[in-house]
C-alpha atoms as a PDB file:
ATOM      1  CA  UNK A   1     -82.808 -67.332 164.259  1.00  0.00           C
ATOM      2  CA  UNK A   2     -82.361 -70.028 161.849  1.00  0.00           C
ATOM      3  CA  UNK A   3     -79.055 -70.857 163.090  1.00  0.00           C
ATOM      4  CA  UNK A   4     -79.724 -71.024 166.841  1.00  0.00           C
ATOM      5  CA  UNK A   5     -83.470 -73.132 165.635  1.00  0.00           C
ATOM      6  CA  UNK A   6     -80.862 -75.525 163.754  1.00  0.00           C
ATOM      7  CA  UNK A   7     -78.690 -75.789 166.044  1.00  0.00           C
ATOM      8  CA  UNK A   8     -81.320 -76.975 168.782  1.00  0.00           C
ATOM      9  CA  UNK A   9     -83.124 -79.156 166.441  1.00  0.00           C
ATOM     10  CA  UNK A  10     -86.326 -77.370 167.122  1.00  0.00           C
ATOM     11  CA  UNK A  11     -88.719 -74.841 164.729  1.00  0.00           C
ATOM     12  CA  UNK A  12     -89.286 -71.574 164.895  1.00  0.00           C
ATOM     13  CA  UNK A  13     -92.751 -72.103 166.576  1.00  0.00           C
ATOM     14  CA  UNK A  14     -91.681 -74.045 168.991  1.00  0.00           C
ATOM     15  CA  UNK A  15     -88.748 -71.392 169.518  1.00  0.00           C
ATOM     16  CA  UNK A  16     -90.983 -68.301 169.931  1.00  0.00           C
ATOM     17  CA  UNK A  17     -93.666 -70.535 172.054  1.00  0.00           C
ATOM     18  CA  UNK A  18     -90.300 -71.398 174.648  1.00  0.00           C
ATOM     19  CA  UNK A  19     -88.865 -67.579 174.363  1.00  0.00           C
ATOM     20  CA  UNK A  20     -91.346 -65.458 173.263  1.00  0.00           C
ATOM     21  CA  UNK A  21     -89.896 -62.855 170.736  1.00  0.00           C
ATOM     22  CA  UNK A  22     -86.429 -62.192 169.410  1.00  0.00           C
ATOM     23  CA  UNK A  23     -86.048 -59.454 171.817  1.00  0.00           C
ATOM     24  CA  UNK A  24     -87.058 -61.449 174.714  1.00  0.00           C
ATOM     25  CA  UNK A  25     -84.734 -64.060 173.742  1.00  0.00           C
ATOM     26  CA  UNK A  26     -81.905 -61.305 173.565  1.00  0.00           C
ATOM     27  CA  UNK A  27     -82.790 -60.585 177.133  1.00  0.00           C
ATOM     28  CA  UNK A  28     -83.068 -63.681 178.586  1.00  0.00           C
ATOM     29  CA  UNK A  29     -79.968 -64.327 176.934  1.00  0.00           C
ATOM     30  CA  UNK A  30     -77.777 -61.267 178.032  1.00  0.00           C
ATOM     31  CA  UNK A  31     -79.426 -61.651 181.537  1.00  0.00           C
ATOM     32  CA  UNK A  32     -77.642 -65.284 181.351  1.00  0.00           C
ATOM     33  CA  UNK A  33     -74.533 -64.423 180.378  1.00  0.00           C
ATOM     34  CA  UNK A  34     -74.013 -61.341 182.474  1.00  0.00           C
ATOM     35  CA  UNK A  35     -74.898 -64.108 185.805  1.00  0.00           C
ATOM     36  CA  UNK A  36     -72.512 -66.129 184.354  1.00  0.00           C
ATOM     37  CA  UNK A  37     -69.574 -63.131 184.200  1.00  0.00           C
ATOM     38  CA  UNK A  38     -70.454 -61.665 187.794  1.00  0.00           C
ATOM     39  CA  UNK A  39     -70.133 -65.290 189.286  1.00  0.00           C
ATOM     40  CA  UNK A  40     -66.924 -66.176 187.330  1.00  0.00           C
ATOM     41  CA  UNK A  41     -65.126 -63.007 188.405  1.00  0.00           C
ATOM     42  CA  UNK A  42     -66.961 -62.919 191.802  1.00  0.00           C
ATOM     43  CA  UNK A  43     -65.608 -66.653 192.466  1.00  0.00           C
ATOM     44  CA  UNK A  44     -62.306 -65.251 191.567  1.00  0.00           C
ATOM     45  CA  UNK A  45     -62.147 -62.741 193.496  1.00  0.00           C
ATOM     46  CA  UNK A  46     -63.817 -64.285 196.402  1.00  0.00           C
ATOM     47  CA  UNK A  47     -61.636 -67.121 196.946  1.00  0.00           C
ATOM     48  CA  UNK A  48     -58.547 -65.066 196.508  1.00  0.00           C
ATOM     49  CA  UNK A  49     -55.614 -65.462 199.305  1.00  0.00           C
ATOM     50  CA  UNK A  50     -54.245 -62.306 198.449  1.00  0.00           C
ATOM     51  CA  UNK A  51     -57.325 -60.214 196.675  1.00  0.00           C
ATOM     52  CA  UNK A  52     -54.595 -57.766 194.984  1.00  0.00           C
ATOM     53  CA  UNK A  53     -52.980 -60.223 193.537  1.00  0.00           C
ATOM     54  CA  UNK A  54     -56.039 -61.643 192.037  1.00  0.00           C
ATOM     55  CA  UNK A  55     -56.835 -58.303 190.713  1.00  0.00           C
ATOM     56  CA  UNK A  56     -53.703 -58.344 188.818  1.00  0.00           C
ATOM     57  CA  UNK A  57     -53.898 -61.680 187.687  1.00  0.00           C
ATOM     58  CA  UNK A  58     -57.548 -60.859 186.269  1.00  0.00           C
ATOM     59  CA  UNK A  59     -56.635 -57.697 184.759  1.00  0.00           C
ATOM     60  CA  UNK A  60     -53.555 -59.426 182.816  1.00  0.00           C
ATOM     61  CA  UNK A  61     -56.390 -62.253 181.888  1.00  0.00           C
ATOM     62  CA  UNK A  62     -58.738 -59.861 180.753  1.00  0.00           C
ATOM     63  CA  UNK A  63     -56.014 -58.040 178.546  1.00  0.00           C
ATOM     64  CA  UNK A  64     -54.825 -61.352 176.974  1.00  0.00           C
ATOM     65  CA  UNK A  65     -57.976 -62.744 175.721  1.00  0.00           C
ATOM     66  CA  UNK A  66     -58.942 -58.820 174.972  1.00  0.00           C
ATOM     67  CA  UNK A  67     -56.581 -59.454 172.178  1.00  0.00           C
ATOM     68  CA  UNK A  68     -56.998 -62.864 171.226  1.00  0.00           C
ATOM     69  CA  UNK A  69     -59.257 -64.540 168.779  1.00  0.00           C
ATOM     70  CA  UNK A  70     -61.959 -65.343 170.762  1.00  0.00           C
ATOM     71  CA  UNK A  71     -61.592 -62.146 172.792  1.00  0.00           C
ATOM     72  CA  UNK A  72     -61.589 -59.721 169.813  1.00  0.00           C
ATOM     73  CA  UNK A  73     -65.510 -60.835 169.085  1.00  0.00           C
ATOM     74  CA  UNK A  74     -65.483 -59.397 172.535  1.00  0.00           C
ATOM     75  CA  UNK A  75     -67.730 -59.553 175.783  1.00  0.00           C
ATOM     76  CA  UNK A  76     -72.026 -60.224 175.094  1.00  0.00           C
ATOM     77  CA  UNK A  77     -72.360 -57.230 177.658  1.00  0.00           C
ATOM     78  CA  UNK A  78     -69.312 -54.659 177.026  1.00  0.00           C
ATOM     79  CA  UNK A  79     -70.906 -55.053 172.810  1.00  0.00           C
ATOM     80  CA  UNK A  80     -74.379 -54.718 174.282  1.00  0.00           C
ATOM     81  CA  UNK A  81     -73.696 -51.759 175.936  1.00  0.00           C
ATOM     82  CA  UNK A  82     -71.522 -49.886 173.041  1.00  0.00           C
ATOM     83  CA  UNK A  83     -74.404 -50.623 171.110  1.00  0.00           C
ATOM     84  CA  UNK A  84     -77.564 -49.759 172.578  1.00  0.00           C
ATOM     85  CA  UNK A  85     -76.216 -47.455 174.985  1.00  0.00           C
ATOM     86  CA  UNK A  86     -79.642 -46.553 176.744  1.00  0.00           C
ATOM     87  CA  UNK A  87     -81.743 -47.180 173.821  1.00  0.00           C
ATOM     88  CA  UNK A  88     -82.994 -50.052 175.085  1.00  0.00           C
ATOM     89  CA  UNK A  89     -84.489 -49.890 179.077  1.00  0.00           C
ATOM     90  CA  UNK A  90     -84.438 -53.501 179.426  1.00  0.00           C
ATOM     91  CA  UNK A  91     -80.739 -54.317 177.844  1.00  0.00           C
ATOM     92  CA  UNK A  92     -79.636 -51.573 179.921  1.00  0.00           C
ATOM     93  CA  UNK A  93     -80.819 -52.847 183.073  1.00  0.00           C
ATOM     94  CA  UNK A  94     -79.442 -56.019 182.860  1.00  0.00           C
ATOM     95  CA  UNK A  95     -75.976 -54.265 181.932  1.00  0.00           C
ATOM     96  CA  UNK A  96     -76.173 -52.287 184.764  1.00  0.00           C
ATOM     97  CA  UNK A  97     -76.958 -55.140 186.845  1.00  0.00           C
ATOM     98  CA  UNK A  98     -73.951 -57.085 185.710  1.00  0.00           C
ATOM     99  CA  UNK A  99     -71.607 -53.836 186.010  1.00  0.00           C
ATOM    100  CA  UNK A 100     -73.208 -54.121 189.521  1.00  0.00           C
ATOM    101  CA  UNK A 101     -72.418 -56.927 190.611  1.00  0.00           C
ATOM    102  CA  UNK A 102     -68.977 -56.594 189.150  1.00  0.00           C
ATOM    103  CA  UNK A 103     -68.453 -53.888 190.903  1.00  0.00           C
ATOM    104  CA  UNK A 104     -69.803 -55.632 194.059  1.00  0.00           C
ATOM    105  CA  UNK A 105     -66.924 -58.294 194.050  1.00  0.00           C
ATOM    106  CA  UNK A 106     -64.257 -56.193 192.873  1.00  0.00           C
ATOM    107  CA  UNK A 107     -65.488 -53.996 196.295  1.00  0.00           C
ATOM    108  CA  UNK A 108     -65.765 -56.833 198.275  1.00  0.00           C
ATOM    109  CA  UNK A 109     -61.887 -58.042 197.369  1.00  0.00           C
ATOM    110  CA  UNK A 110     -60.346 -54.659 198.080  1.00  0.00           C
ATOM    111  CA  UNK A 111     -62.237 -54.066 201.319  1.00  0.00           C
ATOM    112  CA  UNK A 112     -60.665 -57.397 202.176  1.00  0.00           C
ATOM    113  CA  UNK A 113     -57.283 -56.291 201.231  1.00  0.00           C
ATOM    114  CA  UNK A 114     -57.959 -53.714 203.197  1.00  0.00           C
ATOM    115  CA  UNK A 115     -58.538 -55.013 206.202  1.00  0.00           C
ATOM    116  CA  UNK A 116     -55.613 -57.590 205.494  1.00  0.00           C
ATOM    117  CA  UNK A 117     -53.443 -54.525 204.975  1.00  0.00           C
ATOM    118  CA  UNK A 118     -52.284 -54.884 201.988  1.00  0.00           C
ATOM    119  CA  UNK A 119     -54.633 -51.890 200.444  1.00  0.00           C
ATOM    120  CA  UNK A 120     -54.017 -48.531 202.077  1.00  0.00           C
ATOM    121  CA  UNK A 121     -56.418 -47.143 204.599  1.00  0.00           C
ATOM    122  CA  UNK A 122     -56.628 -43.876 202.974  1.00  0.00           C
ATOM    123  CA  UNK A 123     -57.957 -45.619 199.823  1.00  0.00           C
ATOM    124  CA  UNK A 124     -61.668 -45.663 198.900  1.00  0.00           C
ATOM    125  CA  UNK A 125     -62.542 -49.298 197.599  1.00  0.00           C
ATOM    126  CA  UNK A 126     -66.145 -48.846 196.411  1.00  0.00           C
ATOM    127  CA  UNK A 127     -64.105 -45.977 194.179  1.00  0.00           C
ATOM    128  CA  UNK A 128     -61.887 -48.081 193.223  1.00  0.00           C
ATOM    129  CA  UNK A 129     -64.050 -50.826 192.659  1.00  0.00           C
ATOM    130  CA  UNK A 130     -65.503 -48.884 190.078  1.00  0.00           C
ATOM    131  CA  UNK A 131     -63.062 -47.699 188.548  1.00  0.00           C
ATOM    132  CA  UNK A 132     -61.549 -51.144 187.862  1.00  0.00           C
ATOM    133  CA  UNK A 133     -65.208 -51.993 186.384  1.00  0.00           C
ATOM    134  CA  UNK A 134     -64.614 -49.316 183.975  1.00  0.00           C
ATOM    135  CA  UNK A 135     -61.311 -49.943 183.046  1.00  0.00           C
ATOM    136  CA  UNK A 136     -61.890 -53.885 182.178  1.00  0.00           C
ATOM    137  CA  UNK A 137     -64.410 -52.941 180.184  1.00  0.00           C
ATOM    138  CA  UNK A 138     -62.421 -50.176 178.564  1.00  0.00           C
ATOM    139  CA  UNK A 139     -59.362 -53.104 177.645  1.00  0.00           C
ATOM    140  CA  UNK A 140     -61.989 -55.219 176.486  1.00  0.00           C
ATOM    141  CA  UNK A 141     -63.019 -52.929 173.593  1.00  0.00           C
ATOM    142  CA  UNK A 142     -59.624 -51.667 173.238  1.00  0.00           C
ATOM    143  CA  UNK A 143     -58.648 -55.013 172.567  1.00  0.00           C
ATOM    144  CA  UNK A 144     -61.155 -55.652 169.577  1.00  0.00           C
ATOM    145  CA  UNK A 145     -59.791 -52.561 167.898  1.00  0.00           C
ATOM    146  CA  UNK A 146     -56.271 -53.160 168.714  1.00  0.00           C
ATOM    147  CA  UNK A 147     -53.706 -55.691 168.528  1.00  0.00           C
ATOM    148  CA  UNK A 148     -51.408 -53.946 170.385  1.00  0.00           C
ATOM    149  CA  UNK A 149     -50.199 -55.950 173.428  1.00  0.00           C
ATOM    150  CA  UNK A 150     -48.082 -52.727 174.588  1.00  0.00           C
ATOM    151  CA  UNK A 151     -50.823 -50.376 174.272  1.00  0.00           C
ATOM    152  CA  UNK A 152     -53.459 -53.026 176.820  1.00  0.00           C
ATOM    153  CA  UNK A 153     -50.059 -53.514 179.224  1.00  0.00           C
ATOM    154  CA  UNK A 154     -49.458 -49.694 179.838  1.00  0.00           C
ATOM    155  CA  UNK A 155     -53.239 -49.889 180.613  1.00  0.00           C
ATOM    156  CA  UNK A 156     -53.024 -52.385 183.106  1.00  0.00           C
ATOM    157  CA  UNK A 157     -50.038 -51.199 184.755  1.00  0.00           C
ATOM    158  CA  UNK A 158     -51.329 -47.540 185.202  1.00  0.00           C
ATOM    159  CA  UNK A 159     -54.956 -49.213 186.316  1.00  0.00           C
ATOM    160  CA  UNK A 160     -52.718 -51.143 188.924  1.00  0.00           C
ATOM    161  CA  UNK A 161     -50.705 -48.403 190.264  1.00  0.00           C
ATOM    162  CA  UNK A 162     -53.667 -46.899 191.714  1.00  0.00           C
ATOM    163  CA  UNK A 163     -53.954 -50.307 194.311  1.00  0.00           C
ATOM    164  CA  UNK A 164     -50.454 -49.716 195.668  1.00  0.00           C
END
């Protein structure tokens, strides 16, 4: 708290007046960031040409930074969710909101692939769409505990041979 007080150049009072308590500022702040990963993966995937290829591009995005500096801190919602699990209602409704709407545009993209034919008919993309939720996530703590850009590449690859 006294870092984030600092770092606004405002006290504590003023914080808690604004925010309410720690916990509601934890909220408030996952709720924030999850919007901000559903729209920056839903833009993606959205404004694809070829929604497969985004896919793959994503994946092999998500595995990079999965193993990089920054990206071994990892994700405000995949930690959130390792952590509280369901201990906490209101954390886990906004997780399960983001992995929602995740799921939404990762749906969205393969029914569009779909119907472009480049995703077979037989294939079930709300399935699939959450199964590819899953899997990010799972490279995205796999990548905090490893370094091993091998071990997140035979990942991707087997998550990808289930779109072909």
């Amino acid at each position: 708290m006294d870092t984030l007080t600092e770092r606004m150049g405002i006290g504590r009072g003023s914080m808690y007046a604004t925010y309410g308590d720690k916990h509601s500022l934890f909220i408030q702040s996952l709720s924030a960031y999850g919007d901000e990963v559903v729209a920056y993966f839903s833009h993606r995937l959205d404004h694809a040409e070829r929604p497969l290829d985004e896919i793959r591009t994503v994946f092999r995005d998500v595995a990079e930074k999965a193993m990089s500096s920054e990206g071994r801190r990892g994700c405000l919602i995949t930690n959130s969710a390792a952590e509280l699990g369901g201990g906490d209602p209101e954390a886990s409704a906004v997780i399960n909101r983001t992995f929602d709407g995740l799921e939404d545009a990762y749906f969205r993209a393969l029914t569009r692939a779909q119907a472009d034919g480049d995703l077979d008919a037989a294939k079930r993309p709300r399935a699939l769409a959450r199964f590819l939720v899953a899997t990010m996530q799972g490279l995205r703590l796999l990548g905090k505990a490893k370094n091993e850009p091998a071990v997140l590449d035979d990942i991707v690859d087997s998550a990808l041979q289930c779109l072909r």
